[in-house]
Structures are given as structure tokens and as C-alpha cells.
C-alpha atoms as a PDB file:
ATOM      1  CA  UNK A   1       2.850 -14.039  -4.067  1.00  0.00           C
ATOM      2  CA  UNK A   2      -0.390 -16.263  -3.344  1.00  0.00           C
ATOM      3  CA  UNK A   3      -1.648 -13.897  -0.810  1.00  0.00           C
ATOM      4  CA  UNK A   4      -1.795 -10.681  -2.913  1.00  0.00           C
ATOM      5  CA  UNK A   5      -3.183 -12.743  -5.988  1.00  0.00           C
ATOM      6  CA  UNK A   6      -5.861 -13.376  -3.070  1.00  0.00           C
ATOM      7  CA  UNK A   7      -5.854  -9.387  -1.997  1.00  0.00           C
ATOM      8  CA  UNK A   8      -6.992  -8.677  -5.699  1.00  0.00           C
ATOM      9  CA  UNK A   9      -9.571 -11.782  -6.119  1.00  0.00           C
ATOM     10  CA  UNK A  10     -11.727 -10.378  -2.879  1.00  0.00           C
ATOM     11  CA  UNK A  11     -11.683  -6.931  -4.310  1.00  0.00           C
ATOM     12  CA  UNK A  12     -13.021  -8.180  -7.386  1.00  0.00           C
ATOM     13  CA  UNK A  13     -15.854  -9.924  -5.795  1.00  0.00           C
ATOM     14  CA  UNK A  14     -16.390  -7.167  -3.210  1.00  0.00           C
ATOM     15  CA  UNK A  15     -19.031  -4.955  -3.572  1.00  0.00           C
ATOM     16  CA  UNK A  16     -20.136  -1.521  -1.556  1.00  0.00           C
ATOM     17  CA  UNK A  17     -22.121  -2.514   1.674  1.00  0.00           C
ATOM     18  CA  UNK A  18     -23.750   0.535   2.214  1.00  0.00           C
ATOM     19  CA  UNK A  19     -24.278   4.713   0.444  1.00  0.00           C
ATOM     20  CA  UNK A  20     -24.917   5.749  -2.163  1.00  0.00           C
ATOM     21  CA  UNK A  21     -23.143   3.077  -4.372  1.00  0.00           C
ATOM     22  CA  UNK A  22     -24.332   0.452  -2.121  1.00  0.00           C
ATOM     23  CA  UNK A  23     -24.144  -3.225  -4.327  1.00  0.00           C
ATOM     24  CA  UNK A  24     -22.010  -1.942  -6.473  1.00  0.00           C
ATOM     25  CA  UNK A  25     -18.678  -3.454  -7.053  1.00  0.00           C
ATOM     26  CA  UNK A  26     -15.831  -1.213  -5.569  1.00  0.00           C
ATOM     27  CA  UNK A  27     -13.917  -1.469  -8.830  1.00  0.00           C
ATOM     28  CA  UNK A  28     -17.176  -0.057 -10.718  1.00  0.00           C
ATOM     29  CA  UNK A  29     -17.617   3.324  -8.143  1.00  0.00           C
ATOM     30  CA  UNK A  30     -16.889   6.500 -10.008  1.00  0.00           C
ATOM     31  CA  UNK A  31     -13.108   7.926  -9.814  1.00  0.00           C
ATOM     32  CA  UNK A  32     -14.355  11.095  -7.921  1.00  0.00           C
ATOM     33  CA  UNK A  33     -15.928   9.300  -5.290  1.00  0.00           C
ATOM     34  CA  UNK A  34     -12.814   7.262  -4.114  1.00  0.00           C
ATOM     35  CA  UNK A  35     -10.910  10.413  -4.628  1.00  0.00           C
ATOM     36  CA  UNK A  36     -13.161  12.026  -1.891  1.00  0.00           C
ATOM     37  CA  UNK A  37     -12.731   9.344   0.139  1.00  0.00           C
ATOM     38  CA  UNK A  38      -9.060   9.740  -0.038  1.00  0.00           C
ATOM     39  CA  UNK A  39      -9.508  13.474   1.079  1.00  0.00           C
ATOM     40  CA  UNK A  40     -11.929  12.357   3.584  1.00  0.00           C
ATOM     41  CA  UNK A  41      -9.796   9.365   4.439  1.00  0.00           C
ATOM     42  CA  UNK A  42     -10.887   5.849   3.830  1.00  0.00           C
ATOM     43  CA  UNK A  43     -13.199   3.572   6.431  1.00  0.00           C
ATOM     44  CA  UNK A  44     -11.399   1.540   8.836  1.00  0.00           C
ATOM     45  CA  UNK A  45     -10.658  -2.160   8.272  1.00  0.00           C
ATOM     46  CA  UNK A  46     -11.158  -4.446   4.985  1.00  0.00           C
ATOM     47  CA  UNK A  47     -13.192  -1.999   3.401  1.00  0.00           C
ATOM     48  CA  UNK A  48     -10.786   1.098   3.938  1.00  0.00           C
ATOM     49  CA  UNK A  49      -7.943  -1.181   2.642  1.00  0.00           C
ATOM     50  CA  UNK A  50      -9.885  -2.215   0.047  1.00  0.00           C
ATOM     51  CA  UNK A  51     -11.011   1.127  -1.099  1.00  0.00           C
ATOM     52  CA  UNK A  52      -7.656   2.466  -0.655  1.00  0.00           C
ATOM     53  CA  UNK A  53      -6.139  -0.191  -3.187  1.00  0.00           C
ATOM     54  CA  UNK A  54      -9.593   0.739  -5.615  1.00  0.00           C
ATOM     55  CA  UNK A  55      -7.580   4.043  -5.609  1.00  0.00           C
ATOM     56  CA  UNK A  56      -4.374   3.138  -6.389  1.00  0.00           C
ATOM     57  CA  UNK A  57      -5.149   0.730  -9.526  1.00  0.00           C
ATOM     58  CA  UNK A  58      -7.519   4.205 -10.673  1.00  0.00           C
ATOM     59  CA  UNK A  59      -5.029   6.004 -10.293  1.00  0.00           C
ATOM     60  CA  UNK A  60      -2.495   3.885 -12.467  1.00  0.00           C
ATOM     61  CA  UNK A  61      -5.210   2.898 -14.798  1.00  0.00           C
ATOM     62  CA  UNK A  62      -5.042  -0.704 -13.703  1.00  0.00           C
ATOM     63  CA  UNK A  63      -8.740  -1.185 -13.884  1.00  0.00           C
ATOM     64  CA  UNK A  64      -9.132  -3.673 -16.142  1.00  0.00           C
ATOM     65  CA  UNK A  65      -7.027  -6.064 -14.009  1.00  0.00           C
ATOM     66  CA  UNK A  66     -10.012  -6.530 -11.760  1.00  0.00           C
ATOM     67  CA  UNK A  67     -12.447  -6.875 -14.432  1.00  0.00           C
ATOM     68  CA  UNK A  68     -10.281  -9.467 -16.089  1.00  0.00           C
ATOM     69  CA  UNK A  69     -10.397 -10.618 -12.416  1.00  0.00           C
ATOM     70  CA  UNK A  70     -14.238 -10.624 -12.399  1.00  0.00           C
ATOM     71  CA  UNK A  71     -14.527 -12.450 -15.517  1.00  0.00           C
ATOM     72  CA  UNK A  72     -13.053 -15.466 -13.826  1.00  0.00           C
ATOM     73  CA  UNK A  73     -14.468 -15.819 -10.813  1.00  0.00           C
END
């Protein structure tokens, strides 16, 4: 259990390294961007993971677990 609590702690501290939405957190890019990266498919590595799980908690509307998230840390 520790180890996903840890999954959702770096994506709430994580922000976009580079683009158009460079320093922003990946929680905070707009819906239709991830959503074209899941067409285009997502960047290898951390950030592709990362982005991938950005989609899923869109998706669901489980935003506001990050920010809650963010708020902590």
C-alpha cells in the first residue's frame, strides 16, 4: 500500500519538464491535452506513467485527490 501512496505523492509534486505546459503541474494540464497524448501515446518512462495515471484520475474525476495531495506536501 506504501508504494502507491508514494506513486500519487510524486505526481503531485511533478510538474511538466518541457512544451507547451512546461512548469506546470501534470495534475493542472488541460483534459484535452492528456487525451491527445493518449491518442498519440504517452512518453516513455516516469513521465509516460505518470501522464498516463494524470489520465485515468481525469477520467474518473479523481482530481481533487492530488490537490488534496498538494496541499500537504
Amino acid at each position: 500500500m506504501i508504494p502507491d501512496r508514494q506513486i500519487l505523492i510524486d505526481l503531485a509534486k511533478t510538474k511538466m519538464p518541457f512544451g507547451k505546459y512546461k512548469g506546470t503541474f501534470l495534475i493542472d494540464i488541460p483534459e484535452y491535452y492528456i487525451v491527445w497524448y493518449h491518442n498519440k501515446g504517452f512518453p516513455k518512462g516516469k513521465l509516460g506513467q505518470q501522464l498516463e495515471l494524470v489520465y485515468e484520475l481525469k477520467l474518473n474525476g479523481l482530481e481533487d485527490m492530488i490537490r488534496k495531495i498538494q496541499k500537504n506536501y
